[in-house]
N, C-alpha and C. Protein backbone atom coordinates (compact mmCIF):
# COMPACT_ATOMS: atom_id res chain seq x y z
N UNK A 1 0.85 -1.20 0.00
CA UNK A 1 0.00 0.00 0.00
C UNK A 1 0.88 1.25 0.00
N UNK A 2 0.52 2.14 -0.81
CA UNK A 2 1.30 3.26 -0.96
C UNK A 2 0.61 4.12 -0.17
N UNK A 3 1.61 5.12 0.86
CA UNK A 3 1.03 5.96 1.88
C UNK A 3 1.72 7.24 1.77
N UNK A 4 1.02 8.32 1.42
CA UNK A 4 1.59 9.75 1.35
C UNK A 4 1.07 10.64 2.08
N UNK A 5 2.13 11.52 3.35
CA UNK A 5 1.33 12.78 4.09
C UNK A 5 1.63 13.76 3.46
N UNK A 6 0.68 14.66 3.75
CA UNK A 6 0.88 16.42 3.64
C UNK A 6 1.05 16.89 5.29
N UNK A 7 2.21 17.41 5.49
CA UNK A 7 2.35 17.61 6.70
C UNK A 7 2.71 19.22 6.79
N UNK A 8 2.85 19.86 7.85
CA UNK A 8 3.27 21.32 7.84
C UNK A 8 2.76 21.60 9.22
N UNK A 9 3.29 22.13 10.26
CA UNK A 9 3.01 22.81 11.16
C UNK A 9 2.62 23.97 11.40
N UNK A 10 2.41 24.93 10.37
CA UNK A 10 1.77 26.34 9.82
C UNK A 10 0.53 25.38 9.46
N UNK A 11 -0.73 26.64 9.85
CA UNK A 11 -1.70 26.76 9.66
C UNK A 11 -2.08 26.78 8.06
N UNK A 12 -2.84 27.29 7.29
CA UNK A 12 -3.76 28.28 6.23
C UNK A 12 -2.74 27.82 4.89
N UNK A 13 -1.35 26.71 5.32
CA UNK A 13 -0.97 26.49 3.86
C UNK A 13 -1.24 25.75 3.01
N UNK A 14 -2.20 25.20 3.07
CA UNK A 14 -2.58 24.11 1.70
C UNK A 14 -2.62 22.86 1.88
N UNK A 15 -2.62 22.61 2.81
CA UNK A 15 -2.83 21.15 3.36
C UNK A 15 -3.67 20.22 2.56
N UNK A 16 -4.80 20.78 2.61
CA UNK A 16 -6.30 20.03 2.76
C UNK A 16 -5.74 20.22 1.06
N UNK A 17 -5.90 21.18 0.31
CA UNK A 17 -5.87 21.29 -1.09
C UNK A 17 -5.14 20.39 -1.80
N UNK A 18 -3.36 20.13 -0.92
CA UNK A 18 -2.96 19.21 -1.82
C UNK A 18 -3.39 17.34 -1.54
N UNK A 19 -3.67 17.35 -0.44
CA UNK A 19 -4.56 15.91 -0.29
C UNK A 19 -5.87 15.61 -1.00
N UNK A 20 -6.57 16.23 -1.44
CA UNK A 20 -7.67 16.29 -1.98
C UNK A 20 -7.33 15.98 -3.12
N UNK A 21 -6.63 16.90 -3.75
CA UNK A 21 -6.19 16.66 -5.36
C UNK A 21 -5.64 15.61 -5.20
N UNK A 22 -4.47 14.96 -4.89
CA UNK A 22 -3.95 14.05 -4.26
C UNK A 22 -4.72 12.61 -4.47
N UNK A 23 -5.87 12.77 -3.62
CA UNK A 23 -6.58 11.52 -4.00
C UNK A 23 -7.61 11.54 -5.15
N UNK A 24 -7.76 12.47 -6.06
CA UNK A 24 -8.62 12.90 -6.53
C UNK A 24 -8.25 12.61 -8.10
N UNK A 25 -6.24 12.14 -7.78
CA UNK A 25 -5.50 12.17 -8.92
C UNK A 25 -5.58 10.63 -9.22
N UNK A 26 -5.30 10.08 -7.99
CA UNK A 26 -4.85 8.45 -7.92
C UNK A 26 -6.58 7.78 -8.39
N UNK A 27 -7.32 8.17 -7.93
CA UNK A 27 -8.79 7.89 -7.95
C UNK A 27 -9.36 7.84 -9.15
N UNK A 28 -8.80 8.83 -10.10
CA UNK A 28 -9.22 8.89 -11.71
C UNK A 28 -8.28 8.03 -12.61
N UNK A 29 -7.48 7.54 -11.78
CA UNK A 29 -6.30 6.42 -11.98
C UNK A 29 -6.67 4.88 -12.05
N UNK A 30 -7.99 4.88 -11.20
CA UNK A 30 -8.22 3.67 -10.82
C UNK A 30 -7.90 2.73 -9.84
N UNK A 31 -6.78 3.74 -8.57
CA UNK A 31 -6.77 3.17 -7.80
C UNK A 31 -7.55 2.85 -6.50
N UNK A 32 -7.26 2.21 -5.32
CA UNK A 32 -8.53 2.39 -4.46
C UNK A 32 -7.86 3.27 -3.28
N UNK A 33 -8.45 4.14 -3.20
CA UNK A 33 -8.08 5.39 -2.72
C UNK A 33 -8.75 5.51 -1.14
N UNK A 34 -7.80 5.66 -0.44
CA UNK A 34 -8.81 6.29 1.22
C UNK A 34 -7.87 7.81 1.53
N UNK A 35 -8.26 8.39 2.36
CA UNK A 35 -8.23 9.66 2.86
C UNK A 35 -8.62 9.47 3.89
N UNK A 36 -7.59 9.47 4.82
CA UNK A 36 -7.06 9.67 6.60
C UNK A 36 -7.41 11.29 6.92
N UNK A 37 -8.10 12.17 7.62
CA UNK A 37 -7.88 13.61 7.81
C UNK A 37 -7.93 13.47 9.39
N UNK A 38 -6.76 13.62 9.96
CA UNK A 38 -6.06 14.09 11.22
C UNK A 38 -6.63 14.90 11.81
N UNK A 39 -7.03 16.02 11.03
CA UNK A 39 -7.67 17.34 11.90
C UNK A 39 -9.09 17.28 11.79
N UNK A 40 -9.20 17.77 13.48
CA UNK A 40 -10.54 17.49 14.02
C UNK A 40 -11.39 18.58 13.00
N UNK A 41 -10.85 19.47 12.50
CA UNK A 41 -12.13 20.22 11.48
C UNK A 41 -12.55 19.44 10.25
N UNK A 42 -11.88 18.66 10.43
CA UNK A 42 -12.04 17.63 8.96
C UNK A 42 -12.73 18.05 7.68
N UNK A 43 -11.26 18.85 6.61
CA UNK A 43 -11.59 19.85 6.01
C UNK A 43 -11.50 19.30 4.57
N UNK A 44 -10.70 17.82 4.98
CA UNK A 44 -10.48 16.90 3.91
C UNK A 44 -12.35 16.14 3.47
N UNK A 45 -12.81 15.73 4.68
CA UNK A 45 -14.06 14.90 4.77
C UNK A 45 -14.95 15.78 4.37
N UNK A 46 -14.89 17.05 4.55
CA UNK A 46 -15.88 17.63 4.24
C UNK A 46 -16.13 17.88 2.39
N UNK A 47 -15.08 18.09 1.80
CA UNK A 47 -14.47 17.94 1.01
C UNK A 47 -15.25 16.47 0.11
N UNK A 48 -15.17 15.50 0.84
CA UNK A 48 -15.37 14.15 0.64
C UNK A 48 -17.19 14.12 0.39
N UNK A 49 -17.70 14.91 1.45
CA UNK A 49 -18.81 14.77 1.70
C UNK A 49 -19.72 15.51 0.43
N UNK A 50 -19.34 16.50 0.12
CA UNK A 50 -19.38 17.10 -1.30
C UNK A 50 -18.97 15.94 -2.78
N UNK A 51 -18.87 15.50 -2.50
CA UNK A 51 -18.27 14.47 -3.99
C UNK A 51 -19.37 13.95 -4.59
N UNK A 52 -19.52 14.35 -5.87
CA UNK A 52 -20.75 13.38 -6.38
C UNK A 52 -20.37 11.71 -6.66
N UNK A 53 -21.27 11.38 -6.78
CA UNK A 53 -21.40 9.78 -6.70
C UNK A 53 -21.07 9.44 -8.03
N UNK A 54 -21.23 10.21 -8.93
CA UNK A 54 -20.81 9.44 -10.08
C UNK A 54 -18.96 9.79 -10.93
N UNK A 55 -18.22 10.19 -9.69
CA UNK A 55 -17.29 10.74 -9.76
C UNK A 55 -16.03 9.43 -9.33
N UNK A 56 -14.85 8.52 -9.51
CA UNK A 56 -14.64 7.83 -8.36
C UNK A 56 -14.62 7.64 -6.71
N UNK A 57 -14.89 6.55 -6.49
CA UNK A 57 -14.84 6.58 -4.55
C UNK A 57 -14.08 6.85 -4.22
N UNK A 58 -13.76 7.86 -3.08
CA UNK A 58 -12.92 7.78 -1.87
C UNK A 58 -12.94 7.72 -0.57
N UNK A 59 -12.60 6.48 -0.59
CA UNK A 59 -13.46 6.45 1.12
C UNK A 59 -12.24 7.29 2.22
N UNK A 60 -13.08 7.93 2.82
CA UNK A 60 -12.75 9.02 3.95
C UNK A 60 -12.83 8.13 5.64
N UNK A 61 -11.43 8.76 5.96
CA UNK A 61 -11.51 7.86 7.21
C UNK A 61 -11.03 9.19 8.52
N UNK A 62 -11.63 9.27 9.00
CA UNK A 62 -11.72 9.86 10.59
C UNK A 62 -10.41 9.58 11.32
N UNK A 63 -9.37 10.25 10.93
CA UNK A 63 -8.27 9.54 11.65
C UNK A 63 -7.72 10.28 13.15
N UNK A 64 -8.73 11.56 13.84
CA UNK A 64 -8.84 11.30 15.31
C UNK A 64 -8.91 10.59 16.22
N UNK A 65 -9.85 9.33 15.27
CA UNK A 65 -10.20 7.66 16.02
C UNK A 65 -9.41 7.20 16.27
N UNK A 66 -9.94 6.49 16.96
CA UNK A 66 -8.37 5.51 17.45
C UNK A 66 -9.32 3.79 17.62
N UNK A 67 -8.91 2.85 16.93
CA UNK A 67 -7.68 2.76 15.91
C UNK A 67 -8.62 3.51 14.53
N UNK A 68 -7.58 3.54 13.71
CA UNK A 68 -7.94 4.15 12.51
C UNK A 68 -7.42 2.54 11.62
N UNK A 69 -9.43 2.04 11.23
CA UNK A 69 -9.53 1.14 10.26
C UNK A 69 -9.10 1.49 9.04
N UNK A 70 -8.29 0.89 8.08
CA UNK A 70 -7.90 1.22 6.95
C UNK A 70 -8.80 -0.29 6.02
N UNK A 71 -9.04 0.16 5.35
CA UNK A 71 -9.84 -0.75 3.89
C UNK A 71 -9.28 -1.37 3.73
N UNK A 72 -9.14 -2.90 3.46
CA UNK A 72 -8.31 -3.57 3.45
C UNK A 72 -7.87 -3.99 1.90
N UNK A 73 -8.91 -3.06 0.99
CA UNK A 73 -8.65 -2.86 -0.73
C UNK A 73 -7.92 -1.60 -0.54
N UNK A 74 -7.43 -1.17 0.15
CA UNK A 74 -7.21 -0.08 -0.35
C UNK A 74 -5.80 -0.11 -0.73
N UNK A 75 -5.90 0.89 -2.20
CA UNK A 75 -3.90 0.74 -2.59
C UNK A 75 -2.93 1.88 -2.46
N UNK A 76 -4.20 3.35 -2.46
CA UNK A 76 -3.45 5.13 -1.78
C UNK A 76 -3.87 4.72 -0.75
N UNK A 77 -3.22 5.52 0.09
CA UNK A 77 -3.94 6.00 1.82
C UNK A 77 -2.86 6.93 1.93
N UNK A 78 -3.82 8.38 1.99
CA UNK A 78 -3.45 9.39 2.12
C UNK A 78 -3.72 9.96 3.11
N UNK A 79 -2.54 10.97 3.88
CA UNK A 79 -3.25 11.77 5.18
C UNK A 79 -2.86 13.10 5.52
N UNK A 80 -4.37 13.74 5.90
CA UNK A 80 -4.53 15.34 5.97
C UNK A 80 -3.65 15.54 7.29
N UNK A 81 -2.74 16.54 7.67
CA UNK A 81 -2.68 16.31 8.98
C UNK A 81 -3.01 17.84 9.39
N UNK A 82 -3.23 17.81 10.75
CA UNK A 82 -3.60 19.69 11.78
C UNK A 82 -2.40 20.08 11.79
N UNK A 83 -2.52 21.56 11.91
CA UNK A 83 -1.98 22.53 12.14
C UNK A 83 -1.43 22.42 13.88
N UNK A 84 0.01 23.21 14.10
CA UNK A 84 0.60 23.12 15.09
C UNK A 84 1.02 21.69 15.80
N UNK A 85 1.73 20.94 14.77
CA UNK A 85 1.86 19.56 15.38
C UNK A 85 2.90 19.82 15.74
N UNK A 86 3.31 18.88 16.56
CA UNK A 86 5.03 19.36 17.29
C UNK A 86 5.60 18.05 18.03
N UNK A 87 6.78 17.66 18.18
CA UNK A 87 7.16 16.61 19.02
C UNK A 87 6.85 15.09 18.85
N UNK A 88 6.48 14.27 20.36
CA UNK A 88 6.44 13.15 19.76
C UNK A 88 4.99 13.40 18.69
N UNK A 89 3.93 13.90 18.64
CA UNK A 89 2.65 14.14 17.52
C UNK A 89 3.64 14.01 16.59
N UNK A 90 4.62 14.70 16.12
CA UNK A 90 5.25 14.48 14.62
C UNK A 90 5.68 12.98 14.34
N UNK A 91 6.14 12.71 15.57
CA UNK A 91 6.71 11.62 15.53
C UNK A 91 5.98 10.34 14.96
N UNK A 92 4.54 10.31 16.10
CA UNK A 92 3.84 9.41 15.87
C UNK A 92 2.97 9.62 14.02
N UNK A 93 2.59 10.92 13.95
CA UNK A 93 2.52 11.18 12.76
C UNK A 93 3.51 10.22 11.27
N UNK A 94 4.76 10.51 11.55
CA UNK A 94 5.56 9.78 10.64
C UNK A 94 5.75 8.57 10.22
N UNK A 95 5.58 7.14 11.54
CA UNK A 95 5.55 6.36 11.74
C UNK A 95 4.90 5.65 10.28
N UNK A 96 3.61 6.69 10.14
CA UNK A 96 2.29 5.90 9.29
C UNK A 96 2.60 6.26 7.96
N UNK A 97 3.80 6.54 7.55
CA UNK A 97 3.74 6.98 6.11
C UNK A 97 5.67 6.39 5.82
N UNK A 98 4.89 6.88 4.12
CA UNK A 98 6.36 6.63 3.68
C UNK A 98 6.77 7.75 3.28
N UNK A 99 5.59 8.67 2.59
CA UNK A 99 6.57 9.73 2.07
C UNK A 99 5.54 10.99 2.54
N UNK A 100 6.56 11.72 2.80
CA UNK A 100 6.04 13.60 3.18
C UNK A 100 5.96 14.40 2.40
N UNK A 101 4.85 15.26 1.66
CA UNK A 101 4.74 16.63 1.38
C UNK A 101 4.66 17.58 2.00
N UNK A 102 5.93 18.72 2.15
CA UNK A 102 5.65 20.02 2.79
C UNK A 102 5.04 21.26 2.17
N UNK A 103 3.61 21.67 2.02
CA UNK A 103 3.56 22.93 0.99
C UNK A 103 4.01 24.19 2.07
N UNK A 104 4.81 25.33 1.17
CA UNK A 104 5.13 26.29 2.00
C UNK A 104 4.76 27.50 1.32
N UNK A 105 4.35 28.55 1.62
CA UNK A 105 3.76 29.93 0.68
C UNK A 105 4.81 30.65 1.36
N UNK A 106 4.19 31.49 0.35
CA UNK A 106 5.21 32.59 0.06
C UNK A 106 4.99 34.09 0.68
N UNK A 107 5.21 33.69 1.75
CA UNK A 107 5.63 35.12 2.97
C UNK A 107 6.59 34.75 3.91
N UNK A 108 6.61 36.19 4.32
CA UNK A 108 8.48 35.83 5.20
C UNK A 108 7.96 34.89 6.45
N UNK A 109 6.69 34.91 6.77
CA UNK A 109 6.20 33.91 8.31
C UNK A 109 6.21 32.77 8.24
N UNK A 110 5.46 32.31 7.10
CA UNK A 110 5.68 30.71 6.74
C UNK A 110 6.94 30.40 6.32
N UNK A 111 8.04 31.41 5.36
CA UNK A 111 9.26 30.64 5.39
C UNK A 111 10.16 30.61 7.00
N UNK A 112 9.97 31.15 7.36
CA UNK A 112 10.71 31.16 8.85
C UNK A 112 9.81 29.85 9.54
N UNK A 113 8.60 29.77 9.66
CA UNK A 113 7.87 28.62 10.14
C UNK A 113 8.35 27.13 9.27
N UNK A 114 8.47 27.46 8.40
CA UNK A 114 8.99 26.24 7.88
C UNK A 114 10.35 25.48 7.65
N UNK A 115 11.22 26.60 8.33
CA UNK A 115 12.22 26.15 8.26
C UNK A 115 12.65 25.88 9.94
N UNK A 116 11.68 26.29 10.48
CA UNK A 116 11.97 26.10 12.26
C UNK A 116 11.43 24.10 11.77
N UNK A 117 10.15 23.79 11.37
CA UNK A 117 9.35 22.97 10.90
C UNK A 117 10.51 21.48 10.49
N UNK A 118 11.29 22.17 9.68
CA UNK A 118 11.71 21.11 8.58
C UNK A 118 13.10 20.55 9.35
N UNK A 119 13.45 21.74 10.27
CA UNK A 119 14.43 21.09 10.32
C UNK A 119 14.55 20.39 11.89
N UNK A 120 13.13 20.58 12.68
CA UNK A 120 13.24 19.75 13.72
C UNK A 120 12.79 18.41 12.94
N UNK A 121 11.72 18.55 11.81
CA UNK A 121 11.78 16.90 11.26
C UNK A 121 12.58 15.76 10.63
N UNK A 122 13.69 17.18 10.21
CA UNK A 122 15.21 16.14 9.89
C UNK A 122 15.85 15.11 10.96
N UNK A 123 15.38 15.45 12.35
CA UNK A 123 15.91 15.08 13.35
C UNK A 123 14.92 13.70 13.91
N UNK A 124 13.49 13.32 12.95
CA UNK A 124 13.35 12.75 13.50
C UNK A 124 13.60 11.16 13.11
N UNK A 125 13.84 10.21 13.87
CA UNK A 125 14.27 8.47 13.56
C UNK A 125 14.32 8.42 12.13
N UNK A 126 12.94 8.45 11.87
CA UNK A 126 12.53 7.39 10.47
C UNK A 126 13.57 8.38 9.27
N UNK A 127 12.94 9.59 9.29
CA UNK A 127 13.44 10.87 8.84
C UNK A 127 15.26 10.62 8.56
N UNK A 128 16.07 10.84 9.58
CA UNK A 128 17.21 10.60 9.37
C UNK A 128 17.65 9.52 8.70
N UNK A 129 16.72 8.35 9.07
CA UNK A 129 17.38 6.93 8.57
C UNK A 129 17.27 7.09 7.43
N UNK A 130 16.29 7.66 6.85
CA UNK A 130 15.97 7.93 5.31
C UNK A 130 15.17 6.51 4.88
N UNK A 131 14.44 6.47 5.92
CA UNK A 131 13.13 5.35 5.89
C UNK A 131 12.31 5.96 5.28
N UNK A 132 12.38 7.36 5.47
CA UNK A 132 10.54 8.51 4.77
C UNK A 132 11.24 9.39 4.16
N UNK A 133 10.80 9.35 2.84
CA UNK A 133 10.84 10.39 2.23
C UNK A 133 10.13 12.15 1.80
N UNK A 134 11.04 12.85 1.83
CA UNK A 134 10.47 13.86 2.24
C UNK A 134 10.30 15.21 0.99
N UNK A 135 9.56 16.12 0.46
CA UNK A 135 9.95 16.98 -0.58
C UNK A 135 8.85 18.03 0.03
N UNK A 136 9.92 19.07 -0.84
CA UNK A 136 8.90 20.85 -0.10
C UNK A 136 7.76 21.41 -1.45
N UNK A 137 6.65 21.79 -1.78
CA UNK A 137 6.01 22.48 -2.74
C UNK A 137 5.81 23.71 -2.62
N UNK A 138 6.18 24.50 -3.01
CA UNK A 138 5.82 26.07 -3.16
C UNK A 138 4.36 26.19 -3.47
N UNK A 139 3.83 26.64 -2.67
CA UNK A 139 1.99 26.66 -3.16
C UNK A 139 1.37 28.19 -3.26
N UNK A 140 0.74 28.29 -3.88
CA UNK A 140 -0.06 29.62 -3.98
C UNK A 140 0.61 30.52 -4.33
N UNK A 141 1.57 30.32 -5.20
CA UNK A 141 2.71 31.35 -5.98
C UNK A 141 2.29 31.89 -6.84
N UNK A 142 2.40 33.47 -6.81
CA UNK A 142 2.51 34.67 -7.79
C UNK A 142 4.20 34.43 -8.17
N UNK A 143 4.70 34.06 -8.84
CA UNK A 143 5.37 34.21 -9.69
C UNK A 143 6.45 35.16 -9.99
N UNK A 144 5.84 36.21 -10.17
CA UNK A 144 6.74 37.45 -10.57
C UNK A 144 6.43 38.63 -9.40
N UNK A 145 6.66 37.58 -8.46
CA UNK A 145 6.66 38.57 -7.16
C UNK A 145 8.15 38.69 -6.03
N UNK A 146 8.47 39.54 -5.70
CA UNK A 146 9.43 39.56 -4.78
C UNK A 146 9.79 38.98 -3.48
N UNK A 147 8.40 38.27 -3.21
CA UNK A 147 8.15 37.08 -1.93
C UNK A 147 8.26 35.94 -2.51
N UNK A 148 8.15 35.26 -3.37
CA UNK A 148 7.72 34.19 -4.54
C UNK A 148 9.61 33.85 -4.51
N UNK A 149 10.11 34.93 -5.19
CA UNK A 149 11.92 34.49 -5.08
C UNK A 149 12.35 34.70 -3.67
N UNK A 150 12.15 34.93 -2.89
CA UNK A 150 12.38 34.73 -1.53
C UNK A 150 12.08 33.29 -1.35
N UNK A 151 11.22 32.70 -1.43
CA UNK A 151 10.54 31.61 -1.30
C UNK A 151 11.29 30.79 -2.54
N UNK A 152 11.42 30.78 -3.20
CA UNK A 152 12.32 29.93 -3.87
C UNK A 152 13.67 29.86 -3.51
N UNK A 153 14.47 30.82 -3.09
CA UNK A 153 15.92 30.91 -2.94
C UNK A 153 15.51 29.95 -1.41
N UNK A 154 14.79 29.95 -0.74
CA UNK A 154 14.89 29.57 0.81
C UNK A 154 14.44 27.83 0.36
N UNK A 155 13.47 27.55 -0.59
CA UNK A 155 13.23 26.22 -1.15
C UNK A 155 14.49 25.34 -1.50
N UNK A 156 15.23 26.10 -2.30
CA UNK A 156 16.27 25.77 -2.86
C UNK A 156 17.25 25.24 -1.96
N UNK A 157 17.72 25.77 -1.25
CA UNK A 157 19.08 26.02 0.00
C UNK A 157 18.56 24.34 0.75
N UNK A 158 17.58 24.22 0.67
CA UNK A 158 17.13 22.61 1.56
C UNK A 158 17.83 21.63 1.43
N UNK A 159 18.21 21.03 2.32
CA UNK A 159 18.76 19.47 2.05
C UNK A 159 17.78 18.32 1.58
N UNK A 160 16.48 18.66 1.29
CA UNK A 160 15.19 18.07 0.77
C UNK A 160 15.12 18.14 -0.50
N UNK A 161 14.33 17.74 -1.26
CA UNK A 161 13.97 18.24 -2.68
C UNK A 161 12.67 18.89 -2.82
N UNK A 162 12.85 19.98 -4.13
CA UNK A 162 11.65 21.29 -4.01
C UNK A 162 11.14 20.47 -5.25
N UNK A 163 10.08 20.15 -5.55
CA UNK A 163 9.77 19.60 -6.28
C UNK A 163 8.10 20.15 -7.32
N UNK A 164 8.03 21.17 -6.63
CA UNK A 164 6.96 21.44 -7.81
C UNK A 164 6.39 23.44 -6.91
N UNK A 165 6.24 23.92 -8.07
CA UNK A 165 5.56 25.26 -8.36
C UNK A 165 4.32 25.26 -8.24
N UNK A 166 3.40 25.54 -7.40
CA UNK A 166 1.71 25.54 -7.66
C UNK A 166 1.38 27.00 -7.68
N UNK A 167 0.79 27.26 -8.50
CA UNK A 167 -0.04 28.84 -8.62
C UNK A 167 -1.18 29.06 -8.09
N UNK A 168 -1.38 30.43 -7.66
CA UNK A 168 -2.35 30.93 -6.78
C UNK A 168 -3.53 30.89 -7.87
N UNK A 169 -4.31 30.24 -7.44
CA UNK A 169 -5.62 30.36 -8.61
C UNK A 169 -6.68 29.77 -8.31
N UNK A 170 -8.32 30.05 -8.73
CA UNK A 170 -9.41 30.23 -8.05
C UNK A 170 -9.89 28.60 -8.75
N UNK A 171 -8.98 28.07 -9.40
CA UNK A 171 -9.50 26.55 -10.13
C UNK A 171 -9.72 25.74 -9.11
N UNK A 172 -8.64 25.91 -7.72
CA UNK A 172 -8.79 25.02 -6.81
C UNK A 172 -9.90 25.06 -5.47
N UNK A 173 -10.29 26.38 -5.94
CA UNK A 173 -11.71 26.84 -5.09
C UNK A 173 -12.85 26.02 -5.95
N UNK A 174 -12.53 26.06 -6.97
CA UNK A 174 -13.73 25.67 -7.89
C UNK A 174 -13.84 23.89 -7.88
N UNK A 175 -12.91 23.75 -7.54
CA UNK A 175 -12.58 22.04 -7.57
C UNK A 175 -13.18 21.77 -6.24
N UNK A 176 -13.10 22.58 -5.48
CA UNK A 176 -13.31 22.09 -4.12
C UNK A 176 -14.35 21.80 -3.57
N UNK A 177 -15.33 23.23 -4.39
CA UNK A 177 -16.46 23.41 -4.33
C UNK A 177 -17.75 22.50 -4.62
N UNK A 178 -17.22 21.75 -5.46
CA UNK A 178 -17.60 20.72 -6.01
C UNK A 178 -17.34 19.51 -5.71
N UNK A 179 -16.12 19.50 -4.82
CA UNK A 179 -15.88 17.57 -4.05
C UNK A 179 -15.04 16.95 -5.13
N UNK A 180 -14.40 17.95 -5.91
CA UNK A 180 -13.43 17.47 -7.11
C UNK A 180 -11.90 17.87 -6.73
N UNK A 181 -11.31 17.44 -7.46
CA UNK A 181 -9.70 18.00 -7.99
C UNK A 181 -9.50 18.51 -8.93
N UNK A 182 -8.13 19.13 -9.52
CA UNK A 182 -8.02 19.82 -10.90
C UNK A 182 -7.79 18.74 -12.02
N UNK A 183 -8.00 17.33 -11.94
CA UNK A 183 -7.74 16.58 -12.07
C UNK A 183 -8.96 16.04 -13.29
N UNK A 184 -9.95 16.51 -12.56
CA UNK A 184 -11.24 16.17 -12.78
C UNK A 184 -12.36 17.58 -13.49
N UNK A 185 -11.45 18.23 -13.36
CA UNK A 185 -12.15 19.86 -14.07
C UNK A 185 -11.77 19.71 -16.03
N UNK A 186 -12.19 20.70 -16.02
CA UNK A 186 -12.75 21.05 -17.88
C UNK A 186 -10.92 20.98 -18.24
N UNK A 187 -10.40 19.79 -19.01
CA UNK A 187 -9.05 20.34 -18.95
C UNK A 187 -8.80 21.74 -19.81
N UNK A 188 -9.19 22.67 -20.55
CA UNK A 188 -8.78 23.35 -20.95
C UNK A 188 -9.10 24.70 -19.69
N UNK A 189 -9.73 24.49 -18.69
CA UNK A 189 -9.41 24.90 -17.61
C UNK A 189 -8.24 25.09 -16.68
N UNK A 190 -7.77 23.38 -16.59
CA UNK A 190 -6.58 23.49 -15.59
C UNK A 190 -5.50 23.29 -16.34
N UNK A 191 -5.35 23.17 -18.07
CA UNK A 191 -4.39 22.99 -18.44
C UNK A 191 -2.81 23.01 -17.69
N UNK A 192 -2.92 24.53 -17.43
CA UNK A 192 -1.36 24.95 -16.78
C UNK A 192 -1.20 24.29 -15.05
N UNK A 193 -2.28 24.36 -14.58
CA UNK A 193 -2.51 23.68 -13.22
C UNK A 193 -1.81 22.42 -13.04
N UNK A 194 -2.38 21.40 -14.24
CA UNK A 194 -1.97 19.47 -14.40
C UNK A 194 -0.79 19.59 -14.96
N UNK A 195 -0.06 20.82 -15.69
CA UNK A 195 1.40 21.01 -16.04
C UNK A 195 2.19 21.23 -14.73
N UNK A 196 1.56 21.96 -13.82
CA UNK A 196 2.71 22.41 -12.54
C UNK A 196 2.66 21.32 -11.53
N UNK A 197 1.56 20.24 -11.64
CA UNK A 197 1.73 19.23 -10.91
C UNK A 197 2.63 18.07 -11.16
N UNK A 198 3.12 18.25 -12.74
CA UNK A 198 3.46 16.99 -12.95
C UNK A 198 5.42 16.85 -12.44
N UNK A 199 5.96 17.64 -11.65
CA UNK A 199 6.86 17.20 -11.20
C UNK A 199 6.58 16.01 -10.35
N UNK A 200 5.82 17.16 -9.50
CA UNK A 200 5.70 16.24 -8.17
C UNK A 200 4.68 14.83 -8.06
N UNK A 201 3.65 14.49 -9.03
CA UNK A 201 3.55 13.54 -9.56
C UNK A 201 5.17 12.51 -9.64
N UNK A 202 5.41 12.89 -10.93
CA UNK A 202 6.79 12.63 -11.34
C UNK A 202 7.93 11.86 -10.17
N UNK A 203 7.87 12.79 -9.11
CA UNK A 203 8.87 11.97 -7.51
C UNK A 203 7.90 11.35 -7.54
N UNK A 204 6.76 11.59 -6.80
CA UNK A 204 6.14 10.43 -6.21
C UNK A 204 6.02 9.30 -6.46
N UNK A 205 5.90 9.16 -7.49
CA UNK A 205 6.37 8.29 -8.47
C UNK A 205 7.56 7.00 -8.38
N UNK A 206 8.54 8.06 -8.11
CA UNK A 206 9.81 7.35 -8.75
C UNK A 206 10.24 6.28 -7.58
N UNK A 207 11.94 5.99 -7.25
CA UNK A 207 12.27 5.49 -6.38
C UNK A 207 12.72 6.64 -4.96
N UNK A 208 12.83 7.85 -6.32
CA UNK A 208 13.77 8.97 -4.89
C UNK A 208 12.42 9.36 -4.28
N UNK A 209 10.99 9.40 -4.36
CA UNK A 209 10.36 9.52 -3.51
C UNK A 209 9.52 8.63 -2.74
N UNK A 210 9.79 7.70 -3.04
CA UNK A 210 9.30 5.82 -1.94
C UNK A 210 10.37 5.21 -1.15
N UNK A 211 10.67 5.21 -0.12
CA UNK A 211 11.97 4.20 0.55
C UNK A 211 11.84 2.93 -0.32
N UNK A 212 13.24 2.23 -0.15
CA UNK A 212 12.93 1.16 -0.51
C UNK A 212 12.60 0.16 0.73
């Protein structure tokens, strides 16, 4: 079973957005897809709860519970996680995955938050052993902005890999709105959208983003 988090200890960065798409990608794939959402606002499920029926399944799992049943078809299992996690929570957090997405935007608070973030998670077991793999996304980028290369030069400098550009744009409101991904929208809509994803597709993919 392939298992991917979106993790981040900052609030308001994109969490829920890139898990959604996330399963929304693997799902139009044909795989059997669940969605773990960690946070008690459950912003992923709600998300879920919006999905039309004639769209693929994803079964949504409550992962406040304890234990957290996993499908025993299932071949993604993806997980949303809350805001302000810290310590052993990261820890135990990590345990359940193989590979990490960090999205980070582009202001001087979240890069300072994310680099307080990234680099207490370098420190942790699995993390060091290089049991979990880990990569950063730039999300909600203007581009030709002077915070945007701030945010790239600070992406860059990582001992991680930066692996994909996402742009600030109202497609993913519109996807959301609907219990969809960009995945699943008008492609001459998200054209440039399913272009900026396909790095990070691309790792996830490969071997440099799965342990062996």
């Amino acid at each position: 079973m392939r298992t991917i988090m979106v993790l981040n200890a900052k609030g308001g960065c994109g969490k829920s957005t890139l898990v959604t798409n996330l399963a929304s990608h693997f799902a139009s794939k044909g795989k059997n897809v669940a969605l773990a959402d960690f946070d008690v606002q459950g912003s992923s499920l709600q998300w879920l709860a919006s999905r039309p029926e004639t769209y693929p399944a994803i079964q949504g799992l409550a992962g406040w519970e304890s234990p957290l049943r996993i499908p025993k078809e299932t071949e993604v299992l993806l997980f949303d996680t809350p805001a302000a996690v810290h310590g052993k929570h990261v820890t135990d957090l990590i345990r359940r995955t193989q590979t990490v997405i960090i999205p980070v935007l582009p202001s001087p608070l979240d890069i300072r938050a994310a680099a307080r973030f990234i680099g207490d998670l370098l420190t942790v077991g699995k993390v060091s052993r290089d049991e979990v793999k880990i990569a950063v996304v730039a999300n909600r980028v203007r581009e030709h902005t002077r915070v945007y290369h701030s945010l790239y030069r600070f992406l860059r400098s990582l001992e991680i890999p930066f692996v994909a550009v996402l742009r600030d744009t109202q497609n993913y409101i519109r996807a959301a709105e609907r219990g969809l991904g960009i995945f699943e929208m008008a492609p001459s809509m998200v054209e440039q959208d399913i272009k900026q994803w396909g790095p990070l597709l691309r790792w996830l993919n490969s071997k440099r983003g799965m342990p062996e």
